[in-house]
Protein backbone atom coordinates (compact mmCIF):
# COMPACT_ATOMS: atom_id res chain seq x y z
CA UNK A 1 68.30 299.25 29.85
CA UNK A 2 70.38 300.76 32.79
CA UNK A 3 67.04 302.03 34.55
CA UNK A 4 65.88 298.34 34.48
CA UNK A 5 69.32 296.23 35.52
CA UNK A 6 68.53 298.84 38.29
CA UNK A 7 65.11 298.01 39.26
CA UNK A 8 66.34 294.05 38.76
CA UNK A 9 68.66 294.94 41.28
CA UNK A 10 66.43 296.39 43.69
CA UNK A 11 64.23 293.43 43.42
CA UNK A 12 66.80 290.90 43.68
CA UNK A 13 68.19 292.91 46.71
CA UNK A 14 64.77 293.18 48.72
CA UNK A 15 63.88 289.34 48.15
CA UNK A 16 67.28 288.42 49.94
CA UNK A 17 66.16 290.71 52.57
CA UNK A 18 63.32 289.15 52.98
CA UNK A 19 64.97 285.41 52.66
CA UNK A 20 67.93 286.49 54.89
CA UNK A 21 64.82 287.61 57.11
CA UNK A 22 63.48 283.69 57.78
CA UNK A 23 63.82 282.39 61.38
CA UNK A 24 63.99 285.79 62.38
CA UNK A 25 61.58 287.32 65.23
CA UNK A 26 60.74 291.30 64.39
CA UNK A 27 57.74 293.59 64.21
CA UNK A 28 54.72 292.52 64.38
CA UNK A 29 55.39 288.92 65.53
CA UNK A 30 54.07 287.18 68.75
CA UNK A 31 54.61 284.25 71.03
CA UNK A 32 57.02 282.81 73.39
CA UNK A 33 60.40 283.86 71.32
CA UNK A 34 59.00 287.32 71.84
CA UNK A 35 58.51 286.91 75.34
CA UNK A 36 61.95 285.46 76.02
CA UNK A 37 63.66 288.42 74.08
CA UNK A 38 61.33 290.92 76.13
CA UNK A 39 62.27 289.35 79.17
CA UNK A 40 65.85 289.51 78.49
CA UNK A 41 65.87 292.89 77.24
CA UNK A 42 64.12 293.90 80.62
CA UNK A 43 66.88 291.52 82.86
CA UNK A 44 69.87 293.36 81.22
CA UNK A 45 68.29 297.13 81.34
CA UNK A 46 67.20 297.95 77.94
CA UNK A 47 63.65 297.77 78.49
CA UNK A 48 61.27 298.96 81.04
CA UNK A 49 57.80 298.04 79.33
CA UNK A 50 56.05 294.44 80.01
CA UNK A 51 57.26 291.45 78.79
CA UNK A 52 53.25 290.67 76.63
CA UNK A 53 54.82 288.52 73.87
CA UNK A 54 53.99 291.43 71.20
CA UNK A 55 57.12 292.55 69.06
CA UNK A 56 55.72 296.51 68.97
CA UNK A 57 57.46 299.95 69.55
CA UNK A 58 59.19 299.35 72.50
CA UNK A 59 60.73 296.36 71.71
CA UNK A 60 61.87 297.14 68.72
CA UNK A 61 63.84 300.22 70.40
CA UNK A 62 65.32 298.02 73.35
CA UNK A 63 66.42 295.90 70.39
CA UNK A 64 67.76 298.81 68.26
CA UNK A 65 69.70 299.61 71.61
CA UNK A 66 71.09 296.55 72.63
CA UNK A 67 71.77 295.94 69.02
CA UNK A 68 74.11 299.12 68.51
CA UNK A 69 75.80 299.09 71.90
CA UNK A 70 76.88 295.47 71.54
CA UNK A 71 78.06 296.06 67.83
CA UNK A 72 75.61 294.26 66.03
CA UNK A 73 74.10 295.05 63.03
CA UNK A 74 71.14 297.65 64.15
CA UNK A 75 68.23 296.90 62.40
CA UNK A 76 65.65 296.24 64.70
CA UNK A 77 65.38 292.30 64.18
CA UNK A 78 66.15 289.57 66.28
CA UNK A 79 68.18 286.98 64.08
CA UNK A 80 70.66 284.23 65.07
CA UNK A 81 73.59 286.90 66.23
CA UNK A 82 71.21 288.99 68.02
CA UNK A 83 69.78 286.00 69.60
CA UNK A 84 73.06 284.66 70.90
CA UNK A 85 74.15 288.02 72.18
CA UNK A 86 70.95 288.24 74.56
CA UNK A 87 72.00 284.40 75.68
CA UNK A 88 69.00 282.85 74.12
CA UNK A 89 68.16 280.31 71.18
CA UNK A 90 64.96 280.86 68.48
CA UNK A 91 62.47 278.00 69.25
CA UNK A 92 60.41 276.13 65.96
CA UNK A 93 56.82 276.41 67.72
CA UNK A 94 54.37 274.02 66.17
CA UNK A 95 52.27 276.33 64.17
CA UNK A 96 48.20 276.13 64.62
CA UNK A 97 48.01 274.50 60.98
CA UNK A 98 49.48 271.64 62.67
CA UNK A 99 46.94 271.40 64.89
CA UNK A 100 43.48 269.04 63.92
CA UNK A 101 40.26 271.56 64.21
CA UNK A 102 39.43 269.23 66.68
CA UNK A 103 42.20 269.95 68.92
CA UNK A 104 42.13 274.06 68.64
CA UNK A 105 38.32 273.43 69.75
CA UNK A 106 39.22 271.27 72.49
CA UNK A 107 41.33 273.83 73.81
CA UNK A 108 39.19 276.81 73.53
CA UNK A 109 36.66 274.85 75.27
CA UNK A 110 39.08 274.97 77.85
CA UNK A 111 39.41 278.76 77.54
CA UNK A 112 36.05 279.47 77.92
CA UNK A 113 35.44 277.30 80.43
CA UNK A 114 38.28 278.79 82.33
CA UNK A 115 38.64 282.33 81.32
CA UNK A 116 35.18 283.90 80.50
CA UNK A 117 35.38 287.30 81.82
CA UNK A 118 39.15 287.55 81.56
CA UNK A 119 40.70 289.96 79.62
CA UNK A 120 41.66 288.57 76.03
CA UNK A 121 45.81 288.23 76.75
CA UNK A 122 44.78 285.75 79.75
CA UNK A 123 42.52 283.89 77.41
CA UNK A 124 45.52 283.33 75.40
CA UNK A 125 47.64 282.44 78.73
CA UNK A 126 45.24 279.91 80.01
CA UNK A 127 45.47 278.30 76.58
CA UNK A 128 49.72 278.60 76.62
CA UNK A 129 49.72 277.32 79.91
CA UNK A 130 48.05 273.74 78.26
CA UNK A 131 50.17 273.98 75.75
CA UNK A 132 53.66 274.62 78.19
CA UNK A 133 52.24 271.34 79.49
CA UNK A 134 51.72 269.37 76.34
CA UNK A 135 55.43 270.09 76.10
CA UNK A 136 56.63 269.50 79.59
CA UNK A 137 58.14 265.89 80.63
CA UNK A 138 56.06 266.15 83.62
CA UNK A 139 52.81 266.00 81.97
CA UNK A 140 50.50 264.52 79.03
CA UNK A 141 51.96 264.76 75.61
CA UNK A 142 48.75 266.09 74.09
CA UNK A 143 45.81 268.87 74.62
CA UNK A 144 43.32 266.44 75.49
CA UNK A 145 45.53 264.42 77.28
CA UNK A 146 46.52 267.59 79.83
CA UNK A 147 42.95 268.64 79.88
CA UNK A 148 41.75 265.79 81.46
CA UNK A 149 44.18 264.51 83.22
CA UNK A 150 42.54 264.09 86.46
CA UNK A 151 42.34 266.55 88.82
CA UNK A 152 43.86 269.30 86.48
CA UNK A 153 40.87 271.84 86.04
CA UNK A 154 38.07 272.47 87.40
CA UNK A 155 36.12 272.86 84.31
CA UNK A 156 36.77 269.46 84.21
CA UNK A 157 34.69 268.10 86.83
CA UNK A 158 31.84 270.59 87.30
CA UNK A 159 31.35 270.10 83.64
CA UNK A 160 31.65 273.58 81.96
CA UNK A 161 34.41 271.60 79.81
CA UNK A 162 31.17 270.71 78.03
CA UNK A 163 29.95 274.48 76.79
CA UNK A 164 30.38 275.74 73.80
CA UNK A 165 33.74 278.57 73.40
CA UNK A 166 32.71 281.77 71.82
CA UNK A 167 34.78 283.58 68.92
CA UNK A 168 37.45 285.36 71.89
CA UNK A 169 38.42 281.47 72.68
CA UNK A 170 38.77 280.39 69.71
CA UNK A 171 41.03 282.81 68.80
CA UNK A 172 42.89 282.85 71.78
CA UNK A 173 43.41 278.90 71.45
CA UNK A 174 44.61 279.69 67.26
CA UNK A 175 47.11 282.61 68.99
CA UNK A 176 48.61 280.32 71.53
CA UNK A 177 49.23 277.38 68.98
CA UNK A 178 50.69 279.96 66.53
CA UNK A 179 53.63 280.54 69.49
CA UNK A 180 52.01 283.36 71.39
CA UNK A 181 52.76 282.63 75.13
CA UNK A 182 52.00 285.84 77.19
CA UNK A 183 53.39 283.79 80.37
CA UNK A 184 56.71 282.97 79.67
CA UNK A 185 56.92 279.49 79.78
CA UNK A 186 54.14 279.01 82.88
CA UNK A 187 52.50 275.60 83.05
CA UNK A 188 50.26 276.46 86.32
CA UNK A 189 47.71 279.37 86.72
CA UNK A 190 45.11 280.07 89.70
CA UNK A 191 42.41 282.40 90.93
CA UNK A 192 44.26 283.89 93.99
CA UNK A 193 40.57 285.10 95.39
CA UNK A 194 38.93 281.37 95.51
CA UNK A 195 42.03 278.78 95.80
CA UNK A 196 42.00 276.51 98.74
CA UNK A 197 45.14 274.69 97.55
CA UNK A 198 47.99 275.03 99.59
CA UNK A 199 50.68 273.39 97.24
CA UNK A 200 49.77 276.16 94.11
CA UNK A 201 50.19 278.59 96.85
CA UNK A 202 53.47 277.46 96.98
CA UNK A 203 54.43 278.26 93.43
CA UNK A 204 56.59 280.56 92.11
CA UNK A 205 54.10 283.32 90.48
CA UNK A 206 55.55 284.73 87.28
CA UNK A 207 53.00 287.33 86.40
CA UNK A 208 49.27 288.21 87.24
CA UNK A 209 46.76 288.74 84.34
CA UNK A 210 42.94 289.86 85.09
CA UNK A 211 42.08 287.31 88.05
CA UNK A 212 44.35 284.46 87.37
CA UNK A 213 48.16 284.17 88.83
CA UNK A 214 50.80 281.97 87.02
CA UNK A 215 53.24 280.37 88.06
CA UNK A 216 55.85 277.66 87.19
């Protein structure tokens, strides 16, 4: 009978773990909450490794750190507490479920169009970048609605909008909805090598991934 209160326990114990766990960011997670506590780890010292949006190794030790020499709980996740100490608040990203089908394939359309040949974490930029817009008072409200908004890609107008995204976009568009934002926040990108435009130029660059810059 003891053996089994015990085991109860146990149970009972690891399910408030796991409930005391929710809203939390920690291993294994991606997306722009990631990025943000990557970046801020970096700004105050505790981390020297990129700031990719992917909760691995690394981050988890920068957090450890910062955790135990600010006199926080040290267990390697980023809850409310944590959060606050690092100066920064846990966003509610729309998840891709919901997202219509229609809209994911809108915007890996988008993806391929733009990104074929890039490597697969500026896929997944390219489609943040829309979705930094979506959310952005300064443009369209919606995918399609940022997409072709005029002048905004050139996919757009030469008409590559129109071919069909392989499996690497598709994904990419599902890992961007689901909060993964490799950028930061970025809501421009550009091809250093071909632009002509002098005002991107003038854009602060955050990061370069394969052949695209971006910038906010």
């Amino acid at each position: 009978m003891k053996k089994w209160c015990a085991a109860a326990l146990c149970v009972l114990l690891l399910f408030a773990g796991i409930q005391s766990a929710e809203g939390a960011v920690a291993w294994g997670d991606r997306g722009g909450d990631v990025t943000r506590i990557q970046q801020r780890l970096r700004q105050y010292g505790y981390m020297d490794a990129p700031a990719d949006g992917i909760y691995g190794q690394a981050t988890y030790d920068a957090v450890l750190w910062f955790q135990r020499k600010n006199g926080l709980r040290a267990d390697g996740v980023v809850g409310p507490a944590t959060a606050a100490a690092l100066g920064i608040s846990l966003s509610d990203t729309a998840p891709a479920g919901s997202y219509n089908e229609s809209e994911i394939y809108t915007l890996a359309r988008l993806v391929h169009a733009e990104a074929r040949g890039e490597p697969y974490l500026g896929k997944v930029a390219v489609a943040a970048v829309v979705l930094n817009r979506v959310r952005s008072a300064s443009f369209p409200n919606t995918i399609s609605g940022v997409i072709y908004q005029a002048g905004a890609f050139d996919c757009v107008a030469d008409g590559q909008i129109n071919l069909s995204p392989d499996g690497d976009a598709i994904r990419a568009a599902r890992d961007a909805m689901n909060g993964w934002d490799p950028t930061g926040g970025c809501v421009y990108y550009y091809n250093p090598a071909t632009s002509t435009s002098a005002w991107i130029w003038s854009r602060e660059v955050r990061l370069t991934i394969g052949a695209h810059a971006f910038a906010v």
